[in-house]
Protein backbone atom coordinates (compact mmCIF):
# COMPACT_ATOMS: atom_id res chain seq x y z
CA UNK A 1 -6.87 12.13 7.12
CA UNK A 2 -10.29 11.82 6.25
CA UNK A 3 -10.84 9.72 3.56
CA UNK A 4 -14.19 10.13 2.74
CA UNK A 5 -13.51 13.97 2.47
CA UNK A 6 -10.71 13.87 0.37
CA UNK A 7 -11.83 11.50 -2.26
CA UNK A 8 -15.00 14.11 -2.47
CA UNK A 9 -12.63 16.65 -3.14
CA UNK A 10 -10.18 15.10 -5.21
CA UNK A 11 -12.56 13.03 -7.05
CA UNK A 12 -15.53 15.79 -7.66
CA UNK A 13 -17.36 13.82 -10.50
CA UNK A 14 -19.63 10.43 -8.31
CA UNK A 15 -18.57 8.09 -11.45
CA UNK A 16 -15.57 8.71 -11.63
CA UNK A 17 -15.06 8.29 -7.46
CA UNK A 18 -16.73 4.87 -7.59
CA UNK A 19 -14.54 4.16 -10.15
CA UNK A 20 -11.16 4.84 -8.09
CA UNK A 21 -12.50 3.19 -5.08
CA UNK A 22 -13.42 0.09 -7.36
CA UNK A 23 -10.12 -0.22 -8.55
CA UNK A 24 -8.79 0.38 -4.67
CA UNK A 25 -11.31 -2.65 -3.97
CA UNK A 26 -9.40 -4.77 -7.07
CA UNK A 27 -6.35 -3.78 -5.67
CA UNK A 28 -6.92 -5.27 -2.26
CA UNK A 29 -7.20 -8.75 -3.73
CA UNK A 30 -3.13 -8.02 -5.17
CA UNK A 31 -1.53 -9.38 -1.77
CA UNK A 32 1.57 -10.39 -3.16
CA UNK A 33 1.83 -6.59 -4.99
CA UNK A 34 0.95 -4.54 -2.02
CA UNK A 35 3.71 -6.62 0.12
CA UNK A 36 6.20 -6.07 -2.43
CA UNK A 37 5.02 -2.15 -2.33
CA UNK A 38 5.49 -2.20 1.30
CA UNK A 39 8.65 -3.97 0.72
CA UNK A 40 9.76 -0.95 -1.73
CA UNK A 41 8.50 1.63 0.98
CA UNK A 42 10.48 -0.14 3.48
CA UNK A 43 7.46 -0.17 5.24
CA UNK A 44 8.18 -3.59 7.28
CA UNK A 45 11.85 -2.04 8.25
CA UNK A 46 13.80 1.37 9.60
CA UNK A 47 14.50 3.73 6.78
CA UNK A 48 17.70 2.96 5.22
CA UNK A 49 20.29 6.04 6.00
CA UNK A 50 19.68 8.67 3.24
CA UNK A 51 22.85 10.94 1.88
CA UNK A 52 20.63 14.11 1.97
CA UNK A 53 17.47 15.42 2.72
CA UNK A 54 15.79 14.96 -0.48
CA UNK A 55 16.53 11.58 -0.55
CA UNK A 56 15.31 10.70 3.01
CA UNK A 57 11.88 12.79 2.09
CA UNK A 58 11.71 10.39 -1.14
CA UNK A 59 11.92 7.70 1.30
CA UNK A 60 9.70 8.58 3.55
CA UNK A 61 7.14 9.26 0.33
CA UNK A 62 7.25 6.22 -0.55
CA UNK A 63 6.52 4.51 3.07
CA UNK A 64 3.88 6.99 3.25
CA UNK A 65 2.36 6.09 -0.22
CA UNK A 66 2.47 2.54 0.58
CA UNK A 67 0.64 2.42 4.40
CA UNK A 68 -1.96 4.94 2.53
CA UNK A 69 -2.66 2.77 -0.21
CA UNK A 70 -2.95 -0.53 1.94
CA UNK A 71 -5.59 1.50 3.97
CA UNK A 72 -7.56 2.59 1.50
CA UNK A 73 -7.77 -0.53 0.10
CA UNK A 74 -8.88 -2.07 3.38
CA UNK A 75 -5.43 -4.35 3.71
CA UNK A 76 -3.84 -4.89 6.98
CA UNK A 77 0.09 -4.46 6.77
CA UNK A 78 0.94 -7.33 9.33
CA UNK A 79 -0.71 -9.84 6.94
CA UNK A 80 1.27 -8.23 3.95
CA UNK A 81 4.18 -8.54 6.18
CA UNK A 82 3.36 -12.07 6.74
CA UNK A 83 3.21 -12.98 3.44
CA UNK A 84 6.46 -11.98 2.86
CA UNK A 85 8.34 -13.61 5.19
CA UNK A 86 6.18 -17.04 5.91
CA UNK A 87 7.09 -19.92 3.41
CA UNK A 88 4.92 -19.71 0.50
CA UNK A 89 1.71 -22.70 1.35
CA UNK A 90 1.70 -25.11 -1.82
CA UNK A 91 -1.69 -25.14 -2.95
CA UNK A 92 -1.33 -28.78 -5.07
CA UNK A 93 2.00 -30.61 -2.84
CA UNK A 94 2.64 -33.41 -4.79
């Protein structure tokens, strides 16, 4: 997908396309939300077994919409995926 193309289509007005990709840009710095996104898209895992096709294409929207919106805002999914299964690094061990 081109990115560039689509958010020049989708987004036809320049302020309010710098806005979106400023709030993609905000969005990058929300680690521990974008793991738990990828978490939700079952991004990190197989798809669990759906019961019927419009569940498994629900699924697979969601795993879509998470990868997309990690790469737009410029976040790698093996650090995400990192984060969510390393031990949390106390910042002020007492």
């Amino acid at each position: 997908m081109n990115l560039i193309g689509w958010f020049r289509t989708a987004w036809r007005n320049e302020g309010h396309r710098a806005a979106v990709l400023s709030d993609y840009a905000k969005v990058a710095i929300l680690r521990h939300f974008l793991a738990d996104l990828a978490l939700r898209g079952s991004v990190f895992a197989p798809l669990p077994p759906a019961k019927d096709l419009y569940a498994a294409g629900i699924a697979e929207g969601r795993r879509q919409l998470a990868l997309e919106t990690m790469r737009i805002a410029g976040t790698d999914p093996a650090t995400l995926q990192r984060l969510c299964f390393e031990p949390l690094k106390q910042e002020n061990s007492r």
